[in-house]
PDB file of N, CA and C in Angstrom:
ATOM      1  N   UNK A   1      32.013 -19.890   3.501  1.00  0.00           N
ATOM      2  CA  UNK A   1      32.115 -18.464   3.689  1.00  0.00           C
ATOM      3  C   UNK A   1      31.108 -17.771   2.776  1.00  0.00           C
ATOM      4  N   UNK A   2      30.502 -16.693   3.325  1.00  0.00           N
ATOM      5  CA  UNK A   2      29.120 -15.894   2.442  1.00  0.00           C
ATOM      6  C   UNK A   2      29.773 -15.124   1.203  1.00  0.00           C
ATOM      7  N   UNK A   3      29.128 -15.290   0.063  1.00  0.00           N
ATOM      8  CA  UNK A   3      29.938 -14.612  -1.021  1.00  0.00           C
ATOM      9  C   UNK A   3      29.540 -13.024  -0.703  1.00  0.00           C
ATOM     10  N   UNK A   4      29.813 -12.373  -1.066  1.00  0.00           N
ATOM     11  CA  UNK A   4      29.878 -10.904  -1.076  1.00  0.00           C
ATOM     12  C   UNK A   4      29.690 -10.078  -2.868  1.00  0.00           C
ATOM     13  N   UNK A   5      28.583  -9.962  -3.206  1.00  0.00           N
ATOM     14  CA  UNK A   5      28.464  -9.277  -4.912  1.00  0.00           C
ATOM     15  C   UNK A   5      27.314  -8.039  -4.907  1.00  0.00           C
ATOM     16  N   UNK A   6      28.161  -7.176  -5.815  1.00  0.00           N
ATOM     17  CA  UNK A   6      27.418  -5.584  -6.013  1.00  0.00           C
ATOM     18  C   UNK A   6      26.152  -6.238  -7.113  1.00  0.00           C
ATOM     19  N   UNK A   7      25.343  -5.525  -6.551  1.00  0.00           N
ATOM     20  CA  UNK A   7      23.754  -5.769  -7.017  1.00  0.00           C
ATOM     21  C   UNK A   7      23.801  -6.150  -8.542  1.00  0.00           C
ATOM     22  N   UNK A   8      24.332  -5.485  -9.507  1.00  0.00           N
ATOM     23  CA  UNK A   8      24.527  -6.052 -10.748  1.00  0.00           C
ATOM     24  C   UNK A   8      24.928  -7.301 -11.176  1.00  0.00           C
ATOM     25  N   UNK A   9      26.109  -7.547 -10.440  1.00  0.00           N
ATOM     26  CA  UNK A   9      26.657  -8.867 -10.291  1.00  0.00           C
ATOM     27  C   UNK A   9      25.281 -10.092 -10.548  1.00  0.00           C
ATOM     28  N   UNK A  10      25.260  -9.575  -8.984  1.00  0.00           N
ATOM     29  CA  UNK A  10      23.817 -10.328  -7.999  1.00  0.00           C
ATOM     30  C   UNK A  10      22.579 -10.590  -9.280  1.00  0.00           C
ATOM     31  N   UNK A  11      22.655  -9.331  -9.775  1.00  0.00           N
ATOM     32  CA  UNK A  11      21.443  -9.504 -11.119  1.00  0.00           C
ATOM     33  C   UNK A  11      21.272 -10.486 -12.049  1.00  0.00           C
ATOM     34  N   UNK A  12      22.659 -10.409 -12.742  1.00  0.00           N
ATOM     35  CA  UNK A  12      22.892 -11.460 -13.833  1.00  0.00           C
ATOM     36  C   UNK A  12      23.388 -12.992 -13.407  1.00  0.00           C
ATOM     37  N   UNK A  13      23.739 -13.202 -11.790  1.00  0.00           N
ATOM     38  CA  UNK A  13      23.692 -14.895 -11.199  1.00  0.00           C
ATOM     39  C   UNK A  13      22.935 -15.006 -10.426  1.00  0.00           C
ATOM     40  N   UNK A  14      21.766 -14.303 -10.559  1.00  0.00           N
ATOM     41  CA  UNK A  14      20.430 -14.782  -9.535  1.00  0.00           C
ATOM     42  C   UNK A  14      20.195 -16.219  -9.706  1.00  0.00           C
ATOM     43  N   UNK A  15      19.744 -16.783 -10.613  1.00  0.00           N
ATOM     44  CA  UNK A  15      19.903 -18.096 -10.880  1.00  0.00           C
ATOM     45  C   UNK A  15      20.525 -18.903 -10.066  1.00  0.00           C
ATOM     46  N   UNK A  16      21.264 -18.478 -10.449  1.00  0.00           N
ATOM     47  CA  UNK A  16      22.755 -19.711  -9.728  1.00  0.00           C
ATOM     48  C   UNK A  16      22.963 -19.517  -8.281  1.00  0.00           C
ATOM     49  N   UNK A  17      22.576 -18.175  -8.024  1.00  0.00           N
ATOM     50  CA  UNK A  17      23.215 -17.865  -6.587  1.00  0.00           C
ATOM     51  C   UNK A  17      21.973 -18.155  -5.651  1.00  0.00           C
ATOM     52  N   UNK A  18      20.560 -18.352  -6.260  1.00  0.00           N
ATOM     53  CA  UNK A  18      19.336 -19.002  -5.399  1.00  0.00           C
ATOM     54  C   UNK A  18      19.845 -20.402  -5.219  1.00  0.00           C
ATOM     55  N   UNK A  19      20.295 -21.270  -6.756  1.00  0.00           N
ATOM     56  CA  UNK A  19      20.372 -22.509  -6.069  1.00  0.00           C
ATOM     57  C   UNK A  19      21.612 -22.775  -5.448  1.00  0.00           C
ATOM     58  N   UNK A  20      22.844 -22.297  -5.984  1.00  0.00           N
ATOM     59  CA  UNK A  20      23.468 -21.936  -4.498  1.00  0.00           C
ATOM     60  C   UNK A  20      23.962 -21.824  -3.014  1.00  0.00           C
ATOM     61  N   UNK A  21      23.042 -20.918  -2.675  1.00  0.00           N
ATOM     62  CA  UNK A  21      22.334 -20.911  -1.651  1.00  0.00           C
ATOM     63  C   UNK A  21      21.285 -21.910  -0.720  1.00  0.00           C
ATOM     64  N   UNK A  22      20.561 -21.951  -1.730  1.00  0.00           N
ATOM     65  CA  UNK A  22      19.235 -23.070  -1.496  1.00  0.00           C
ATOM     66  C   UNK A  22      19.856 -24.740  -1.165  1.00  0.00           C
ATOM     67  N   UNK A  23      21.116 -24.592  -2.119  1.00  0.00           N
ATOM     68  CA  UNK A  23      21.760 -26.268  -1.904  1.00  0.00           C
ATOM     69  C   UNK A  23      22.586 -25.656  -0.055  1.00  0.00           C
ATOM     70  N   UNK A  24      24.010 -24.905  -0.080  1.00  0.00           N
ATOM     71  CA  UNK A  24      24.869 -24.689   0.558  1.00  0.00           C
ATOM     72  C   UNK A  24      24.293 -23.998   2.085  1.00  0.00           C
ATOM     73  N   UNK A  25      23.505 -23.143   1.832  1.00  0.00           N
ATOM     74  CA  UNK A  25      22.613 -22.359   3.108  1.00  0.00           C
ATOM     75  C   UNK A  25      23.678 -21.606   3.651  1.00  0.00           C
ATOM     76  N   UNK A  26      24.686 -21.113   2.515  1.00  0.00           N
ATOM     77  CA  UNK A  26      25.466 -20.267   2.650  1.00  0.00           C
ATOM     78  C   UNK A  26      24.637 -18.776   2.439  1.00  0.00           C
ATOM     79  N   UNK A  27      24.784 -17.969   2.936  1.00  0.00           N
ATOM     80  CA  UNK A  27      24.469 -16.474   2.415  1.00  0.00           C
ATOM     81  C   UNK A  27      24.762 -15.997   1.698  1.00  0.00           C
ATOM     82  N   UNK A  28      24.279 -14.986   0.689  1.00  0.00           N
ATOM     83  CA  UNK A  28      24.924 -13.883  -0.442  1.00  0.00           C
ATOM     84  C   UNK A  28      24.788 -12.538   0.040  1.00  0.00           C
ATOM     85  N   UNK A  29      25.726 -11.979   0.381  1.00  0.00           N
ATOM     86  CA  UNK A  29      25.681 -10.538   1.039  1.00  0.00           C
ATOM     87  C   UNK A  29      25.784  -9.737  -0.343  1.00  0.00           C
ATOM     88  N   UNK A  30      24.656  -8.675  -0.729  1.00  0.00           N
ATOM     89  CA  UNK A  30      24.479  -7.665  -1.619  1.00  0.00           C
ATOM     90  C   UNK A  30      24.737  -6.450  -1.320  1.00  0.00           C
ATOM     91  N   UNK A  31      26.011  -5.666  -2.196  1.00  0.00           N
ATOM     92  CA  UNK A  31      26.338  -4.380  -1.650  1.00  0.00           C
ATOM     93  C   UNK A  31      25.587  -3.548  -2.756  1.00  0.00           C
ATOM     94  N   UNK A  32      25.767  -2.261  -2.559  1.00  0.00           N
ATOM     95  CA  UNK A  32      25.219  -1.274  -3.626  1.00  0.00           C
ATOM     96  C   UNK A  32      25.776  -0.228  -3.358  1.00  0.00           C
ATOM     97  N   UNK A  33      26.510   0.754  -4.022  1.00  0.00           N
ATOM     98  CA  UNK A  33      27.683   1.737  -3.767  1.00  0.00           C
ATOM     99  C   UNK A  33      28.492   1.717  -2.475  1.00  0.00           C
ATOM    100  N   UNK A  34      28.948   0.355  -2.533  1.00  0.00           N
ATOM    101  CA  UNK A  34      30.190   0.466  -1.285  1.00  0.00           C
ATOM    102  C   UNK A  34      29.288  -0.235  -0.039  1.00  0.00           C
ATOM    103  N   UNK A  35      27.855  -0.230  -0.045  1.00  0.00           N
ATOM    104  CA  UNK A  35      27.823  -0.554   1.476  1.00  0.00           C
ATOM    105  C   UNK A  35      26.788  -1.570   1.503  1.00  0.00           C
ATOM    106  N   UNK A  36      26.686  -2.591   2.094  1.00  0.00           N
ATOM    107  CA  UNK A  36      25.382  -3.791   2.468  1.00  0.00           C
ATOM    108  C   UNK A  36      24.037  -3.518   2.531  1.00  0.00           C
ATOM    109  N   UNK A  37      23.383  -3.614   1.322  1.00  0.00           N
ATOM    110  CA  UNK A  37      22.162  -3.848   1.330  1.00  0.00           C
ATOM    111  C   UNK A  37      20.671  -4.562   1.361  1.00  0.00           C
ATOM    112  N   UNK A  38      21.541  -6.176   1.303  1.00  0.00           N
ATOM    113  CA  UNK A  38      20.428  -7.222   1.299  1.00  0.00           C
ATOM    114  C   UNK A  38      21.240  -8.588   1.931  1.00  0.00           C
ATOM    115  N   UNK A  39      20.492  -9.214   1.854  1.00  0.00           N
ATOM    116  CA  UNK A  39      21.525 -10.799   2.262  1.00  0.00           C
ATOM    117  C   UNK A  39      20.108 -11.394   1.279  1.00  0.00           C
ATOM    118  N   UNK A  40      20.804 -12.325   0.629  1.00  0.00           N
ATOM    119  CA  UNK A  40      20.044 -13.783   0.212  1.00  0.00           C
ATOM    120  C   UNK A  40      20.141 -14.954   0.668  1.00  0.00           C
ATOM    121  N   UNK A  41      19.405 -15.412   0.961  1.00  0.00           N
ATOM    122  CA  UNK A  41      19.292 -16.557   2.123  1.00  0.00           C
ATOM    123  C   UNK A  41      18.524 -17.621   1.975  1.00  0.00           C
ATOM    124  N   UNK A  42      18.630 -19.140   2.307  1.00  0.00           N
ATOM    125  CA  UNK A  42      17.682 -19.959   2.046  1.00  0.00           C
ATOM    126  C   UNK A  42      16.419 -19.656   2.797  1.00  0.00           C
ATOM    127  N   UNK A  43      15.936 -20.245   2.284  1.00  0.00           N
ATOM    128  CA  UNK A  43      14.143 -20.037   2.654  1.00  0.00           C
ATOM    129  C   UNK A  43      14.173 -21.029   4.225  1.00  0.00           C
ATOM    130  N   UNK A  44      14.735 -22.055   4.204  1.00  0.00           N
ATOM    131  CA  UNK A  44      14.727 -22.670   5.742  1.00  0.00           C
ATOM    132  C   UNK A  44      15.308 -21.764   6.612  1.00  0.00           C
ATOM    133  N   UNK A  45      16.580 -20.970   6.422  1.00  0.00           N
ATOM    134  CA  UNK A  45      17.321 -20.104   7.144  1.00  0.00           C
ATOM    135  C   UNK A  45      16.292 -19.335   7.649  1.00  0.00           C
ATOM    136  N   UNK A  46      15.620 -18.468   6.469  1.00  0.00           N
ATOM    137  CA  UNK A  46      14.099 -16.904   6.754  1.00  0.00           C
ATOM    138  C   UNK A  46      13.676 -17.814   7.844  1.00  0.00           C
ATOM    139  N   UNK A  47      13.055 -19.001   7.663  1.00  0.00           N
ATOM    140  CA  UNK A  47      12.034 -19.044   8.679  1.00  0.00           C
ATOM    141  C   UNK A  47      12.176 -19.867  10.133  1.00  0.00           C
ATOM    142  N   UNK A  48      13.597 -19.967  10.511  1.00  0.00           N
ATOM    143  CA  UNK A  48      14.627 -20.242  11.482  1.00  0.00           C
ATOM    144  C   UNK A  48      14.585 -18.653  12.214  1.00  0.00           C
ATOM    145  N   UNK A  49      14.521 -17.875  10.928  1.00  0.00           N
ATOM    146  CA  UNK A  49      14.952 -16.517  11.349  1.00  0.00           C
ATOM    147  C   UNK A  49      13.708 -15.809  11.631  1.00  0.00           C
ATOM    148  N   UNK A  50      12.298 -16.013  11.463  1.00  0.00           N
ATOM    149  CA  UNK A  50      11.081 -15.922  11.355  1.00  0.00           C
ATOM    150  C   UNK A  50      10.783 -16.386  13.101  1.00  0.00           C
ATOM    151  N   UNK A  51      11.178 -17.774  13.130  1.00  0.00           N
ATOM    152  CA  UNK A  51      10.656 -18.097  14.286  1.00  0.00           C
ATOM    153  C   UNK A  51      11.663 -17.739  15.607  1.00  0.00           C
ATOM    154  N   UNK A  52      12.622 -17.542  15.417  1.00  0.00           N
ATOM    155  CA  UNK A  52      13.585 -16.840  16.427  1.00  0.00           C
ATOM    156  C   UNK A  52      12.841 -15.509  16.884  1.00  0.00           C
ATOM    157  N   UNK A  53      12.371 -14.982  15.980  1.00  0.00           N
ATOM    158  CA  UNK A  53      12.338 -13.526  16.366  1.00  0.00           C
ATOM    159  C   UNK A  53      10.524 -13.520  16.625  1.00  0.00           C
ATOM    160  N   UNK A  54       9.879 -14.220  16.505  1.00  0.00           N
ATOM    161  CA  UNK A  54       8.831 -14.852  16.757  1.00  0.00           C
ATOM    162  C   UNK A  54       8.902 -15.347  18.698  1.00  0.00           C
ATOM    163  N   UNK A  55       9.481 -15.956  18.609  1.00  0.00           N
ATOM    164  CA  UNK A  55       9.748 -16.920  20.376  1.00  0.00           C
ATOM    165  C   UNK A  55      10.111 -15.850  21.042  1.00  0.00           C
ATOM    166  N   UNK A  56      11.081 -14.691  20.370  1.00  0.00           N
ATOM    167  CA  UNK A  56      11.679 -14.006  21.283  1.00  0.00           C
ATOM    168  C   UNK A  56      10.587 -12.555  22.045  1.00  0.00           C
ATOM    169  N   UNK A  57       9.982 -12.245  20.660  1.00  0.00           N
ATOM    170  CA  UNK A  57       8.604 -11.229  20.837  1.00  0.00           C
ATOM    171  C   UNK A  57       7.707 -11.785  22.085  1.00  0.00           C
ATOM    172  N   UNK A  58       7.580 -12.941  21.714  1.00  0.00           N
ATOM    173  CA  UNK A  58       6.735 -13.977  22.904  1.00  0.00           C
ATOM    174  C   UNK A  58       7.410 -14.019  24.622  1.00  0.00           C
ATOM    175  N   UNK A  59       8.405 -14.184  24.154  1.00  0.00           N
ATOM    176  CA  UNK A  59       9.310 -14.273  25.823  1.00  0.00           C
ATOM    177  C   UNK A  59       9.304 -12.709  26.519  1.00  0.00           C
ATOM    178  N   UNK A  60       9.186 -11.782  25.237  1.00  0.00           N
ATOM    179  CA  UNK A  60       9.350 -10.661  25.748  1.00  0.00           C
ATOM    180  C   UNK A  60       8.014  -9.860  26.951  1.00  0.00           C
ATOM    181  N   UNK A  61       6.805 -10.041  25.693  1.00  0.00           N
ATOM    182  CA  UNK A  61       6.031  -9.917  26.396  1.00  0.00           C
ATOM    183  C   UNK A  61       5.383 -10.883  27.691  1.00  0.00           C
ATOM    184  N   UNK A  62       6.371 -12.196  27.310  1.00  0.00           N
ATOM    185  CA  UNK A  62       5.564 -13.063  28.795  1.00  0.00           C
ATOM    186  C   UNK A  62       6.783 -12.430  29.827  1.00  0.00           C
ATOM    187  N   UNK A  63       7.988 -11.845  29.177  1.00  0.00           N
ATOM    188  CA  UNK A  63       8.411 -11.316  30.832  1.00  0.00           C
ATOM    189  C   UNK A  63       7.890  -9.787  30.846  1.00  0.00           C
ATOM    190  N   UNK A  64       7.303  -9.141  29.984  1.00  0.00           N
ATOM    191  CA  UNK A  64       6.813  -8.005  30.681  1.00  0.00           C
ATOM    192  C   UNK A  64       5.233  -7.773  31.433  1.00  0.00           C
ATOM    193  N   UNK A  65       4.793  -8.915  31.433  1.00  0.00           N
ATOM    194  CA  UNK A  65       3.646  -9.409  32.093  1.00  0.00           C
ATOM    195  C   UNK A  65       3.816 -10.171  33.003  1.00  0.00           C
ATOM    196  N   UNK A  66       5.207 -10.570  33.026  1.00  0.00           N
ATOM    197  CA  UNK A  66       5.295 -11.126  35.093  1.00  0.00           C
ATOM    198  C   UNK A  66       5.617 -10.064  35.495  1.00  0.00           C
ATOM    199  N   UNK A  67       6.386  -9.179  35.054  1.00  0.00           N
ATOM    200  CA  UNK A  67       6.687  -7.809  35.756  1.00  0.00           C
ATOM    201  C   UNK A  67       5.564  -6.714  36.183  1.00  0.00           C
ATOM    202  N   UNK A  68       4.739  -6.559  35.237  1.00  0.00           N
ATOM    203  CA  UNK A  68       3.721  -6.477  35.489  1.00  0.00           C
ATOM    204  C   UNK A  68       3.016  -6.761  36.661  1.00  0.00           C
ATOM    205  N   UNK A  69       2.779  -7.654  36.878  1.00  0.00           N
ATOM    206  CA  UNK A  69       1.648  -8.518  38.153  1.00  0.00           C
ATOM    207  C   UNK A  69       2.712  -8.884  39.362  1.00  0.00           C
ATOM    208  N   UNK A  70       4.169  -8.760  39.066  1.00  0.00           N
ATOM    209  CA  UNK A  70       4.759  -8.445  40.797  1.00  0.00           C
ATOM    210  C   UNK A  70       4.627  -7.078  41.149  1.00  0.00           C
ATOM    211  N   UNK A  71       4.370  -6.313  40.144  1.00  0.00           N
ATOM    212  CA  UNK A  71       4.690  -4.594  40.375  1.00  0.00           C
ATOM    213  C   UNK A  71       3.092  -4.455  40.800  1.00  0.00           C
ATOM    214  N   UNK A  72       1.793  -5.017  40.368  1.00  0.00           N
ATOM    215  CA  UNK A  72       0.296  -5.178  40.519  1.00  0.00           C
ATOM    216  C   UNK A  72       0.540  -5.726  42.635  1.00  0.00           C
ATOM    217  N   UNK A  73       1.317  -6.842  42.748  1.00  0.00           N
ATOM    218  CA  UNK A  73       1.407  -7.482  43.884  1.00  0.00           C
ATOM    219  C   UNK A  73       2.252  -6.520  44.981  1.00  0.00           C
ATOM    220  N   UNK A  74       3.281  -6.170  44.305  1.00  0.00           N
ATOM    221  CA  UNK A  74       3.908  -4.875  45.283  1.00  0.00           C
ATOM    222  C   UNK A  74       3.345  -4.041  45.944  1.00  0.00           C
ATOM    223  N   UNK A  75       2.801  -3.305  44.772  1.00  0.00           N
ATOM    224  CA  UNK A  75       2.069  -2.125  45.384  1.00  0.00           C
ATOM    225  C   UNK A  75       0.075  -2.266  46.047  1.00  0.00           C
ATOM    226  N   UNK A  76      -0.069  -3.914  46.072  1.00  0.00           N
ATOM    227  CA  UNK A  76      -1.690  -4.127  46.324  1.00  0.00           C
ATOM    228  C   UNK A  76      -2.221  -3.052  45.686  1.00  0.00           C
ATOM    229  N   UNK A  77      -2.547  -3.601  44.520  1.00  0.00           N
ATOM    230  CA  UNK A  77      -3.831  -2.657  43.856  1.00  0.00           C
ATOM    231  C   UNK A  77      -4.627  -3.082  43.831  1.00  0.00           C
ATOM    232  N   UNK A  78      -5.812  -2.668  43.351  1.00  0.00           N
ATOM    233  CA  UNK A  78      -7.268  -2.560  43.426  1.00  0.00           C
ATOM    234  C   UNK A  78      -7.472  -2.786  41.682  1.00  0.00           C
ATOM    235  N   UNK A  79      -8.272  -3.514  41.992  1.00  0.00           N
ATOM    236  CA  UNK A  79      -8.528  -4.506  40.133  1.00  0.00           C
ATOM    237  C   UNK A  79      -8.960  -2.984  39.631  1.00  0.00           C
ATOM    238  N   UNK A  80      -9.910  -2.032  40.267  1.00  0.00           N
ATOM    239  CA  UNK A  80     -10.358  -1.231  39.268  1.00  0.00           C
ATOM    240  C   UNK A  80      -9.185   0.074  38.535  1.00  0.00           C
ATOM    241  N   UNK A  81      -8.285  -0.580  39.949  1.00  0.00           N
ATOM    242  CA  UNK A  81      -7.207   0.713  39.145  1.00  0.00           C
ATOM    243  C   UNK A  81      -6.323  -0.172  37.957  1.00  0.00           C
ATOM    244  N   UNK A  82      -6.363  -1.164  38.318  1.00  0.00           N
ATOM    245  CA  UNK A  82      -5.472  -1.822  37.330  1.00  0.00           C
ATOM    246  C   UNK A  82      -6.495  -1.978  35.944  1.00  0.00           C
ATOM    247  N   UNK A  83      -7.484  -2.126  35.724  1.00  0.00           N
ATOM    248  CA  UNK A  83      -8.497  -1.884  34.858  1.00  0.00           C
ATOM    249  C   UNK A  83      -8.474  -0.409  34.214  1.00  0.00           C
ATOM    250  N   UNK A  84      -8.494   0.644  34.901  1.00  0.00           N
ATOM    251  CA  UNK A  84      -8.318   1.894  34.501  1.00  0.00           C
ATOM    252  C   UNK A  84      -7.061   2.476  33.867  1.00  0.00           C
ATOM    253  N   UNK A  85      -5.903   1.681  34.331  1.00  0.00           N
ATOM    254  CA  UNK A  85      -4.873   1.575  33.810  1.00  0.00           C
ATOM    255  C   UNK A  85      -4.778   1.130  32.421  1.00  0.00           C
ATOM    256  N   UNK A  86      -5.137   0.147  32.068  1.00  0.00           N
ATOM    257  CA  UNK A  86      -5.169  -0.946  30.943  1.00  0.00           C
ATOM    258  C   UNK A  86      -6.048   0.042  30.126  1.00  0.00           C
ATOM    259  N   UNK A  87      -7.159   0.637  30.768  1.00  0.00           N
ATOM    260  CA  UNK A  87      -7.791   1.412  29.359  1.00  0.00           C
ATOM    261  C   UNK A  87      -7.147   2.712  28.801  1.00  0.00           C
ATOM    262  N   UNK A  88      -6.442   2.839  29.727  1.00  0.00           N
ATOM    263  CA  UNK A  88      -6.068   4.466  29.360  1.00  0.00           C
ATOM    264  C   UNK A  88      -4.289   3.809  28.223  1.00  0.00           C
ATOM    265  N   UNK A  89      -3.883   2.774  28.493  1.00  0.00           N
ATOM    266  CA  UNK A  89      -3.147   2.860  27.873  1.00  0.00           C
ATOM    267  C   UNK A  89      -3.866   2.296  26.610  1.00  0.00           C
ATOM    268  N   UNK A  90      -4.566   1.710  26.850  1.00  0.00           N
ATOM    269  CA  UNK A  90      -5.176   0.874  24.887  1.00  0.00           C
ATOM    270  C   UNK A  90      -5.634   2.471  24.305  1.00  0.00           C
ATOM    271  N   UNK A  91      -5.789   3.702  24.922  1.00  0.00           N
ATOM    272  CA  UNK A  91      -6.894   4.660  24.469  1.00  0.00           C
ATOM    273  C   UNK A  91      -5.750   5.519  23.797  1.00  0.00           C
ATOM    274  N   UNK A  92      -4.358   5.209  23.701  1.00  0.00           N
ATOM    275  CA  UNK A  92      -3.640   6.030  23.246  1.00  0.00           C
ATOM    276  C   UNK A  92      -3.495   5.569  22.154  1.00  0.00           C
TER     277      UNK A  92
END
């Protein structure tokens, strides 16, 4: 279970609560007047959490680029409008 400690706490067992953490890959949830302000986390966790949100940016834009080119196929466009398109949005 993730420990839960007000930033002061957190201050004076940084130490302990990196290795901790670093052994258990449990979380340390950091409050600061009453409400959640940080999580401490192993470094394998960040970059679990790095590449999740990484794959997902990726999936996003590969599905908004099939959508794209059925909506290009729907409506038969003309490369130069779809070209004119593409510049006017990079120009914003």
């Amino acid at each position: 279970m993730e420990e839960i400690l007000g930033v002061e706490e957190a201050r004076r067992k940084l130490g302990r609560l990196v290795t901790k953490v670093a052994q258990n890959r449990e979380p340390v949830i950091i409050i600061h007047k009453a409400k959640e302000k940080a999580v401490l986390l192993s470094y394998e966790e960040y970059k679990q959490l790095q590449n999740i949100s990484a794959a997902n940016a990726k999936q996003t834009v590969i599905q908004a680029l099939q959508n794209i080119q059925e909506a290009v196929k729907k409506e038969n466009l003309e490369q130069d409008v779809i070209e004119a398109a593409i510049h006017e949005v990079r120009s914003r």
